[in-house]
N, C-alpha and C. Protein backbone atom coordinates (compact mmCIF):
# COMPACT_ATOMS: atom_id res chain seq x y z
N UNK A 1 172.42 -45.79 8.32
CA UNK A 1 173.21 -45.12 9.33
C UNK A 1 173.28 -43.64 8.96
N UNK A 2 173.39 -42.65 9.91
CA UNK A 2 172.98 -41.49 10.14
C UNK A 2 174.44 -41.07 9.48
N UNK A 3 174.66 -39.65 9.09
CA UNK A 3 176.06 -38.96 8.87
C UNK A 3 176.38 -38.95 10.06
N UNK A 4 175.89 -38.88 11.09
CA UNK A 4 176.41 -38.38 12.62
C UNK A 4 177.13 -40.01 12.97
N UNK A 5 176.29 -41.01 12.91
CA UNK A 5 177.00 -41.94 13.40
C UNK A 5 178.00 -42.83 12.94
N UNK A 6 177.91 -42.62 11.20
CA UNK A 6 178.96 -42.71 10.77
C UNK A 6 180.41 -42.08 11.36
N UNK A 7 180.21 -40.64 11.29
CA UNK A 7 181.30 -39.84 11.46
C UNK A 7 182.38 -40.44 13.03
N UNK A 8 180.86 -41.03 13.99
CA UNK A 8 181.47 -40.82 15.24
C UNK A 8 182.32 -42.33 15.13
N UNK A 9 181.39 -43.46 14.57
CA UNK A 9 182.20 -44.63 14.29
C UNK A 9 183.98 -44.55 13.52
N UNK A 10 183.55 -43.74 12.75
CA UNK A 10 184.94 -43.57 12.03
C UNK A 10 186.10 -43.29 12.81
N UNK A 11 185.70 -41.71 13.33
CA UNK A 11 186.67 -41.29 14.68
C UNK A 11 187.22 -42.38 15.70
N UNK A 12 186.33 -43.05 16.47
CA UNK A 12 186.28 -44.49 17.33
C UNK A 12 187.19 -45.28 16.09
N UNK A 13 186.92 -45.66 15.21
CA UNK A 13 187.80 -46.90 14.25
C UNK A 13 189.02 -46.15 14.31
N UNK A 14 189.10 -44.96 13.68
CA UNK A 14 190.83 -44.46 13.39
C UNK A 14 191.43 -44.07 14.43
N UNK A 15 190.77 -44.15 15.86
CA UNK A 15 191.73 -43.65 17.05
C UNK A 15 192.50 -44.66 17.47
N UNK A 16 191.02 -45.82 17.71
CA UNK A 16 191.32 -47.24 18.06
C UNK A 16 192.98 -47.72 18.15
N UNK A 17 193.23 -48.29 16.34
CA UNK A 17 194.01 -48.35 15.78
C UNK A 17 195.58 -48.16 16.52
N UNK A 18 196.15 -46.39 16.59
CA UNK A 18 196.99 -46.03 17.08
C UNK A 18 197.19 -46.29 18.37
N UNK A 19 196.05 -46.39 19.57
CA UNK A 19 196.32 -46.53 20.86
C UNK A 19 196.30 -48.27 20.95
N UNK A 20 195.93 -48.83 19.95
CA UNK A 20 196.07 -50.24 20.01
C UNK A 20 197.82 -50.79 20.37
N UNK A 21 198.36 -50.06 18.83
CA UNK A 21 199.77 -50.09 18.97
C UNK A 21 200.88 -49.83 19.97
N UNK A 22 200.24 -48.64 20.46
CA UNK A 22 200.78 -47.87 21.11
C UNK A 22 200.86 -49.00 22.90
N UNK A 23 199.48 -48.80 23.26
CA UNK A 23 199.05 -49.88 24.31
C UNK A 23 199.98 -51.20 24.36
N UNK A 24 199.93 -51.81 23.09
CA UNK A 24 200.88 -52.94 23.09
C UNK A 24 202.19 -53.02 23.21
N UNK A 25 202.59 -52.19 22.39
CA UNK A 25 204.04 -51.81 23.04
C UNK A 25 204.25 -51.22 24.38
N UNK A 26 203.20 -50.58 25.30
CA UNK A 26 204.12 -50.25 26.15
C UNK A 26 203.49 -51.67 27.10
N UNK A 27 202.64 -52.85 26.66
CA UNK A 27 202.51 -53.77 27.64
C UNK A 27 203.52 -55.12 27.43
N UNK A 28 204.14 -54.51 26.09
CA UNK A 28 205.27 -55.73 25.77
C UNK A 28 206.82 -54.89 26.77
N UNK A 29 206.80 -53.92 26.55
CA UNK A 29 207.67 -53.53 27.53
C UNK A 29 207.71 -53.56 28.97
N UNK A 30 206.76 -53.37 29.31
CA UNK A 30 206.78 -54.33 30.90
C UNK A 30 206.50 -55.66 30.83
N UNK A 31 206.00 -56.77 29.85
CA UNK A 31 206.36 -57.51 30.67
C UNK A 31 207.20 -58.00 30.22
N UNK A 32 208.57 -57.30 29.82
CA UNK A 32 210.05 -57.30 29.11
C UNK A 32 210.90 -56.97 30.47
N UNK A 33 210.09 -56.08 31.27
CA UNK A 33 211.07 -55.45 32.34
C UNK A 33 210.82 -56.73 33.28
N UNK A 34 209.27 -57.18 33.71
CA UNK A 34 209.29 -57.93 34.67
C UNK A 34 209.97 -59.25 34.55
N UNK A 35 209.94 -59.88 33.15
CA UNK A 35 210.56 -60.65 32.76
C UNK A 35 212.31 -60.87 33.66
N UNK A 36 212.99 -59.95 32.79
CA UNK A 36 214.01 -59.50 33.16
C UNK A 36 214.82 -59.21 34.93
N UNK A 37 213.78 -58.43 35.43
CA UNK A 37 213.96 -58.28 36.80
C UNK A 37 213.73 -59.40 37.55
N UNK A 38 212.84 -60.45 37.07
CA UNK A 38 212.88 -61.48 37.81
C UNK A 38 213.94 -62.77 37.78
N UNK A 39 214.30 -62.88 36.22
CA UNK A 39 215.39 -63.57 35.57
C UNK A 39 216.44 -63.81 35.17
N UNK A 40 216.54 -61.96 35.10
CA UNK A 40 218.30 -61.13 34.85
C UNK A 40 218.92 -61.56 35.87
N UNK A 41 220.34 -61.85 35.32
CA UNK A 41 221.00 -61.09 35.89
C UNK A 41 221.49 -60.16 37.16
N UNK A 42 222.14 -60.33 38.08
CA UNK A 42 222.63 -59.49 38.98
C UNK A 42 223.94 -58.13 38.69
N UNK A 43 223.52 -56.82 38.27
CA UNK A 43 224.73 -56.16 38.27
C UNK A 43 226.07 -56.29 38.98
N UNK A 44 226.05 -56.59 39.85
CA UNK A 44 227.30 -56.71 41.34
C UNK A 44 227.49 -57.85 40.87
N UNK A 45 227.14 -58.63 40.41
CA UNK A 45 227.79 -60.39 40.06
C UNK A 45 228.86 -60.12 38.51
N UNK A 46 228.24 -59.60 38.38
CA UNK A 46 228.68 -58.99 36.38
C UNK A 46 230.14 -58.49 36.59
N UNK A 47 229.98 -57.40 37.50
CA UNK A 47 231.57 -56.77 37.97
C UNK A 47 231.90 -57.08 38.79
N UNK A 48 231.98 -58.00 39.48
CA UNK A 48 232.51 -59.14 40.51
C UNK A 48 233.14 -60.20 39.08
N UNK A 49 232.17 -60.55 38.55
CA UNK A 49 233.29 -61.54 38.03
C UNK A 49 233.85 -60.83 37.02
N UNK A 50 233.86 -59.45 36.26
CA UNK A 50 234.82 -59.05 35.21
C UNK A 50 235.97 -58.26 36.13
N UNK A 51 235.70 -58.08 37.80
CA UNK A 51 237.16 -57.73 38.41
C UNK A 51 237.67 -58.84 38.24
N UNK A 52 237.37 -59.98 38.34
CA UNK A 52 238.05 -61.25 38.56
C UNK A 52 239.11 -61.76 37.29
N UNK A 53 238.08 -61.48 36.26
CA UNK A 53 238.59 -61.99 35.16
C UNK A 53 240.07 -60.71 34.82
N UNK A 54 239.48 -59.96 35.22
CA UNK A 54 240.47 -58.50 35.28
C UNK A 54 241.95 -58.98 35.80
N UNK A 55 241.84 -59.18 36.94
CA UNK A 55 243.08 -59.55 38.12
C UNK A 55 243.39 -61.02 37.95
N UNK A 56 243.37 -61.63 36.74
CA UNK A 56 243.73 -62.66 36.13
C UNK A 56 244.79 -62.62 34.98
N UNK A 57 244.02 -61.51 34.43
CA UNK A 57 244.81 -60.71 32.98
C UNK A 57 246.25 -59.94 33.57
């Protein structure tokens, strides 16, 4: 293998790496959001029932 294609493989291996991480986390974070948005929770239900529990107290 050439110095040139070494060099360029290397670059390609050590970039890889970081956008690997990077990539994954932001595809664990959506499908954290979609998760969520489909499964969560309703805000208006949340303070609907802590007025409730409120005007109990």
């Amino acid at each position: 293998m050439s110095d040139l294609e070494q060099l360029i493989w290397n670059i390609l291996g050590y970039s890889s790496m970081p956008l690997i991480f990077l990539f994954g986390f932001i595809a664990t974070a959506l499908v954290a959001v979609i998760i969520l948005k489909i499964f969560g929770g309703k805000p208006a239900a949340v303070l609907e029932h802590s007025a409730e529990a409120n005007e109990k107290l």
